[in-house]
Protein backbone atom coordinates (compact mmCIF):
# COMPACT_ATOMS: atom_id res chain seq x y z
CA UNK A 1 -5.94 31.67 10.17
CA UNK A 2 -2.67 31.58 8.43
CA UNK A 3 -2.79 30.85 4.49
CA UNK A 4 0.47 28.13 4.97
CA UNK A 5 -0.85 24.35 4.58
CA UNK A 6 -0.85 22.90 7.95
CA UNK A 7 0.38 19.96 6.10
CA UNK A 8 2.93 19.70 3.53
CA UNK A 9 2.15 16.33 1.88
CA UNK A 10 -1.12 15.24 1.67
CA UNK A 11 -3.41 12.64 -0.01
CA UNK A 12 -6.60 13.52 -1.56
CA UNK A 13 -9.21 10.72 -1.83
CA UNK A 14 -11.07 11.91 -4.78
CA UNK A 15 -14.28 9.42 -5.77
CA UNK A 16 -15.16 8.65 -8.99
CA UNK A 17 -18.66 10.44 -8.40
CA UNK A 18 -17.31 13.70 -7.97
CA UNK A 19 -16.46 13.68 -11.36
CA UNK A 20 -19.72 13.41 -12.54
CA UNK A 21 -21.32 16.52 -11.84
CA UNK A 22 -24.77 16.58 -11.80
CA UNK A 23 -24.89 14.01 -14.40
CA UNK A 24 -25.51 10.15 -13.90
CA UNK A 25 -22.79 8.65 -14.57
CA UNK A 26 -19.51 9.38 -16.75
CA UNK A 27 -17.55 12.74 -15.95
CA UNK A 28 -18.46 16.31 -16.36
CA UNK A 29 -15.93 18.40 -17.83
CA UNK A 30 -16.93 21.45 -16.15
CA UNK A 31 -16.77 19.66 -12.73
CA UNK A 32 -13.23 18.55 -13.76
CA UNK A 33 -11.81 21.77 -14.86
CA UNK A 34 -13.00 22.86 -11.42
CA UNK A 35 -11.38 20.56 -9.69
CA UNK A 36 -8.07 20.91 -11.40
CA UNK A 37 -8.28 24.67 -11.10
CA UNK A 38 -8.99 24.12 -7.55
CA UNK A 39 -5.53 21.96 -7.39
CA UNK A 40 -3.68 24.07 -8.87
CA UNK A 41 -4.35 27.05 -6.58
CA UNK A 42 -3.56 24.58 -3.58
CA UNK A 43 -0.23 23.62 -5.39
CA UNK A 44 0.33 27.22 -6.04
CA UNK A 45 0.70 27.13 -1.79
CA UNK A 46 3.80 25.06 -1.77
CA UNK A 47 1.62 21.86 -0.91
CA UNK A 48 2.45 18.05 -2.37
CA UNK A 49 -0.51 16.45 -3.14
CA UNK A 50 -1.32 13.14 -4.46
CA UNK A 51 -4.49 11.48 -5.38
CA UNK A 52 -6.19 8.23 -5.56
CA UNK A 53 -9.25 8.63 -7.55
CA UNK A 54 -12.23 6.13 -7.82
CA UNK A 55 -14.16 4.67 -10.61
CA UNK A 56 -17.81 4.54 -9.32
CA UNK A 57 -18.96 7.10 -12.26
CA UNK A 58 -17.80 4.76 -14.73
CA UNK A 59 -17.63 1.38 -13.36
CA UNK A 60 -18.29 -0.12 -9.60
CA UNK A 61 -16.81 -3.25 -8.79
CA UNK A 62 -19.37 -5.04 -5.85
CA UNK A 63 -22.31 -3.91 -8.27
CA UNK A 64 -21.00 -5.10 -11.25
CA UNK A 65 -20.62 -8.85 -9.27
CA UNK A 66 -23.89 -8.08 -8.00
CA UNK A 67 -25.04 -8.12 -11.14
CA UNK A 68 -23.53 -11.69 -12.09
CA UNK A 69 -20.02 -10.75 -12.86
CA UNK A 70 -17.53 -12.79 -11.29
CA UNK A 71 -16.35 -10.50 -8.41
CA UNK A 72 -12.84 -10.62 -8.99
CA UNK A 73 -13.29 -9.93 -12.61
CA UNK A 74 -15.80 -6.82 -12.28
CA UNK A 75 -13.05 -5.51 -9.30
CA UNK A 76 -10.81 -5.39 -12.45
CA UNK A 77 -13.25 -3.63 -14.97
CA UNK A 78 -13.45 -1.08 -11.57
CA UNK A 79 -9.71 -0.68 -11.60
CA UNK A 80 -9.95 0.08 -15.07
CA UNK A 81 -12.29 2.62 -14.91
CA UNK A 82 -10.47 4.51 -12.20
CA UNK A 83 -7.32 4.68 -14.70
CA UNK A 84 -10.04 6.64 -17.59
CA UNK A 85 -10.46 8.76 -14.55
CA UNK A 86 -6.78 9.55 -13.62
CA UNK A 87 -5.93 10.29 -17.06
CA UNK A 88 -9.10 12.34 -17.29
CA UNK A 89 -7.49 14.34 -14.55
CA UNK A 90 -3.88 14.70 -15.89
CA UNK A 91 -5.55 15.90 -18.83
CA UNK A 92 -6.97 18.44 -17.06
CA UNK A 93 -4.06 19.78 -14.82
CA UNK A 94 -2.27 19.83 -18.07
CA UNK A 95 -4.43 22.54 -19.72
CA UNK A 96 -3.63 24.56 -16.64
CA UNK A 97 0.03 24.18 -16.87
CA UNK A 98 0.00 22.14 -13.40
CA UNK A 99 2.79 19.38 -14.24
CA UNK A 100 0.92 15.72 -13.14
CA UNK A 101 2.09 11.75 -13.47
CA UNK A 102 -0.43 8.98 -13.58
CA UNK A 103 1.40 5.86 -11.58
CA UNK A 104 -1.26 2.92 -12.11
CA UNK A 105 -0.84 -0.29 -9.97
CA UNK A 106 -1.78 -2.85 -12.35
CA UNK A 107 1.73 -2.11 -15.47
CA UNK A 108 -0.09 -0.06 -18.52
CA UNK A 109 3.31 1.59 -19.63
CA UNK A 110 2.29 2.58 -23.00
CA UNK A 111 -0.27 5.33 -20.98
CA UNK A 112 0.96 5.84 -17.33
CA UNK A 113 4.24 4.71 -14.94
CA UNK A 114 3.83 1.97 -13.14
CA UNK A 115 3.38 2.44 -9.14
CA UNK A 116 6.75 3.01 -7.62
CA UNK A 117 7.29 4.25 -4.74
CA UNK A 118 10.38 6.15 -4.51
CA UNK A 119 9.56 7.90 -7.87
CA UNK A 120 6.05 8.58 -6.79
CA UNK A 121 7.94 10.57 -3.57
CA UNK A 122 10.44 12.32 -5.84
CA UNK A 123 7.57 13.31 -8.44
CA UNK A 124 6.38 14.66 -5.08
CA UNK A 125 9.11 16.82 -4.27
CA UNK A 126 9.38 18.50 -7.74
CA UNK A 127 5.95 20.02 -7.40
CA UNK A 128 4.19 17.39 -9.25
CA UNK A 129 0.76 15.75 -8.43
CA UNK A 130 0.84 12.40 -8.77
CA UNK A 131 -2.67 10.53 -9.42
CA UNK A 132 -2.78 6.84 -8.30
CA UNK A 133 -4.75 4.40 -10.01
CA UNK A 134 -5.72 0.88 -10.40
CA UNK A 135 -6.41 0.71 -6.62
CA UNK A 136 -4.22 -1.82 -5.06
CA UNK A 137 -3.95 -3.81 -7.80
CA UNK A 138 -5.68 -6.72 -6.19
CA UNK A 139 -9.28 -7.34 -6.32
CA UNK A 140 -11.44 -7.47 -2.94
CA UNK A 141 -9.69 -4.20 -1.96
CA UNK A 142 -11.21 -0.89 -2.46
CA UNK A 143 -10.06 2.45 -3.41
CA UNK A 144 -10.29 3.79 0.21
CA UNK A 145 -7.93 1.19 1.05
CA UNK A 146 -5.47 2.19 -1.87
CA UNK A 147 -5.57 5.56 -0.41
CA UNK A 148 -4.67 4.54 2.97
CA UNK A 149 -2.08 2.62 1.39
CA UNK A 150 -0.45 5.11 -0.65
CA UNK A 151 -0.91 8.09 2.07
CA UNK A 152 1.27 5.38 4.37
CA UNK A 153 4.18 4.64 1.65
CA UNK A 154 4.72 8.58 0.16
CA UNK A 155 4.52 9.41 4.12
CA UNK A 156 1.28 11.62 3.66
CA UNK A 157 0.52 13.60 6.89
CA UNK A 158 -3.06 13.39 6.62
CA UNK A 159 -6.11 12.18 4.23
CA UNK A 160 -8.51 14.34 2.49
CA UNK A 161 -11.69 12.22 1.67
CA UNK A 162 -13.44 14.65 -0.70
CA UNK A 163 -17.57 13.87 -0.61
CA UNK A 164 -19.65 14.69 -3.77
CA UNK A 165 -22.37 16.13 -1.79
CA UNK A 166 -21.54 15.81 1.91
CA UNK A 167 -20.49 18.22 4.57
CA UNK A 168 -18.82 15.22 6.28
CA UNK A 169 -19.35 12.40 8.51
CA UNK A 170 -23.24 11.61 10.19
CA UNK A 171 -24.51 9.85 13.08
CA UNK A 172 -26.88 8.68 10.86
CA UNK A 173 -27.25 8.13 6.68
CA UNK A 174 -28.37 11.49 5.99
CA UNK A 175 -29.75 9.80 2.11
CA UNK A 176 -32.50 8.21 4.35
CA UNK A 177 -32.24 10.36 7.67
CA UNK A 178 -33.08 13.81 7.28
CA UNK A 179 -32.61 14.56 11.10
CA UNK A 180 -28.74 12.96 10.68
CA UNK A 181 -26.38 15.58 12.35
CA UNK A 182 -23.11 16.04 11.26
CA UNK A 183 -20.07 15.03 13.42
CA UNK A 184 -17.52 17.62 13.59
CA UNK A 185 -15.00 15.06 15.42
CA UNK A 186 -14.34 11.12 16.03
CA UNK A 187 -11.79 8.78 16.20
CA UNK A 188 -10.69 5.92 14.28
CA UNK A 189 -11.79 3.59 16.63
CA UNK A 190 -15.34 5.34 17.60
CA UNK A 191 -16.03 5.23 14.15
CA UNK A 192 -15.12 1.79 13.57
CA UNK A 193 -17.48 0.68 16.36
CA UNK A 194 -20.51 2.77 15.38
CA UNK A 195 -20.37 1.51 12.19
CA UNK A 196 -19.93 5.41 10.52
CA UNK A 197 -19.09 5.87 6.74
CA UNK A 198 -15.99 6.93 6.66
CA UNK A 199 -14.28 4.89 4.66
CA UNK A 200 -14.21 0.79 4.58
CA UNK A 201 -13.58 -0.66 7.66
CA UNK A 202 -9.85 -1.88 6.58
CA UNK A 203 -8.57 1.42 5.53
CA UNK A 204 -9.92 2.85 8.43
CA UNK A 205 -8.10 0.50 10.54
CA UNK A 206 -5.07 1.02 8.54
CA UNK A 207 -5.29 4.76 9.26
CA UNK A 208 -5.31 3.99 12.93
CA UNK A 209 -3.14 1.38 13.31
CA UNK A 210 -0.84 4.35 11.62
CA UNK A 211 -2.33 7.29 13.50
CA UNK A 212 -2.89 8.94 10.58
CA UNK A 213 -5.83 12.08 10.36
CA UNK A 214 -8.65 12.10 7.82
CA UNK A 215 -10.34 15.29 6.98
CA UNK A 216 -13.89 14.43 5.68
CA UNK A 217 -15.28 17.30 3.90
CA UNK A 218 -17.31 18.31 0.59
CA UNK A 219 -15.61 18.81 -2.33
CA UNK A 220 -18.61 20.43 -4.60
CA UNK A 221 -18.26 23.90 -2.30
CA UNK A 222 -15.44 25.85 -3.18
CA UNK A 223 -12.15 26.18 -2.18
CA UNK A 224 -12.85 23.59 0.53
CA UNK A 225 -9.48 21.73 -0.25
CA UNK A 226 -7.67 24.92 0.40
CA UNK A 227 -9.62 25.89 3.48
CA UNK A 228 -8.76 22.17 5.04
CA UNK A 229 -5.41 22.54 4.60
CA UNK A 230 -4.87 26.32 5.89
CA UNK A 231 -6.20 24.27 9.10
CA UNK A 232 -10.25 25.48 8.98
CA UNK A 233 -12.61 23.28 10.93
CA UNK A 234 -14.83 22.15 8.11
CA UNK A 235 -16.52 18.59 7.71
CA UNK A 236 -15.33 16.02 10.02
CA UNK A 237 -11.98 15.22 11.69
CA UNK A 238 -10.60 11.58 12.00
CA UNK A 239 -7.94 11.28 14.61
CA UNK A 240 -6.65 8.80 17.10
CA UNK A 241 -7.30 10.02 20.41
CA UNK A 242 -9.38 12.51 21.55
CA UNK A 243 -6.41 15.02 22.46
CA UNK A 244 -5.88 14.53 18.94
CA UNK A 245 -8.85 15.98 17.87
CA UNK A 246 -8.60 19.16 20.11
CA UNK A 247 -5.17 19.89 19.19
CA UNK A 248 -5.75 19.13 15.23
């Protein structure tokens, strides 16, 4: 297997979970120097990676409406939390020496760039990693659909969806199904009709419409971000057609 990144620019959809470690909410900063140290070793490769990071370890949008907020103001509160998370991260990378920008889609200029796109492509290109937040922007959307977004607009060859504790994608929810097998490939659209988590159903369209691949792996076994982008068959492969998946 050769050690060159099959891909050279890639988004990593990083939830706000596996920050959290073993803990039960909030983020672990063990589990985040891991992760950055992980990073760093891919950037080390030549790869450009950028990041949309969630906010479920701090703050969860449809719960906190389920719980009586107004859903497009707890959607907010959820973007908010995934911008403690980004910064959490650039933090991180810093203390490694791996140079990082924060571009957040709702304007917080004294802390982070806004979203741009051309600047988020050139940050890109000098070796940086650049961590989205603030999802879209807009409520109603989630952070899988910001990262289908974003892979689209910085031209992204494929999606990493990192999993806290996940090899990848099931026929079945493996919380409740302890006979669930893994699926080591699907398509967009096979997904989409079984009804399979791997990601909302408008991102996933998005990725399709787009034909663009999503690696589904776990991100709490080590050097799993490396091995997926050397090209290793590990978790679950998203592609469009079925010649797709033999060739990926």
């Amino acid at each position: 297997m050769t050690q060159q990144p099959v891909w050279k620019r890639v988004l990593l959809k990083l939830s706000g979970e596996a920050l959290m470690g073993d803990q039960k909410y909030g983020i672990d900063p063990e589990r985040l120097r891991a992760i950055a140290a992980e990073l760093g070793q891919v950037m080390a490769c030549g790869s450009e990676v950028a990041i949309v990071v969630g906010g479920g370890n701090i703050f969860r949008g449809v719960s906190g409406a389920a719980r009586g907020i107004d859903r497009a103001t707890a959607d907010y509160m959820g973007m908010l939390a995934t911008v403690m998370n980004a910064m959490a991260l650039q933090d991180a990378l810093k203390k490694i020496a791996v140079d990082s920008r924060v571009q957040s889609a709702i304007d917080m200029q004294e802390i982070c760039e806004p979203y741009i796109r051309g600047r988020a492509i050139r940050h890109l290109e000098k070796g940086r990693v650049v961590i989205f937040a603030a999802g879209t922007g807009n409520p109603f959307f989630s952070t899988d659909t910001a990262a289908a977004l974003r892979a689209l607009e910085i031209g992204a060859e494929a999606i990493l969806m990192a999993k806290k504790k996940y090899d990848g994608v099931y026929d079945a929810d493996p919380e409740g199904n302890p006979d669930a097998k893994l699926i080591p490939s699907i398509t967009h659209r096979e997904a989409l009709e079984l009804g399979l988590r791997v990601m909302d159903s408008t991102a996933l369209s998005l990725c399709m419409d787009n034909r663009l691949p999503i690696m589904v792996f776990n991100m709490s076994v080590p050097e799993n971000i490396r091995r997926v982008l050397r090209g290793e068959h590990i978790g679950t492969r998203v592609t469009v057609e079925a010649e797709d998946r033999e060739e990926a």
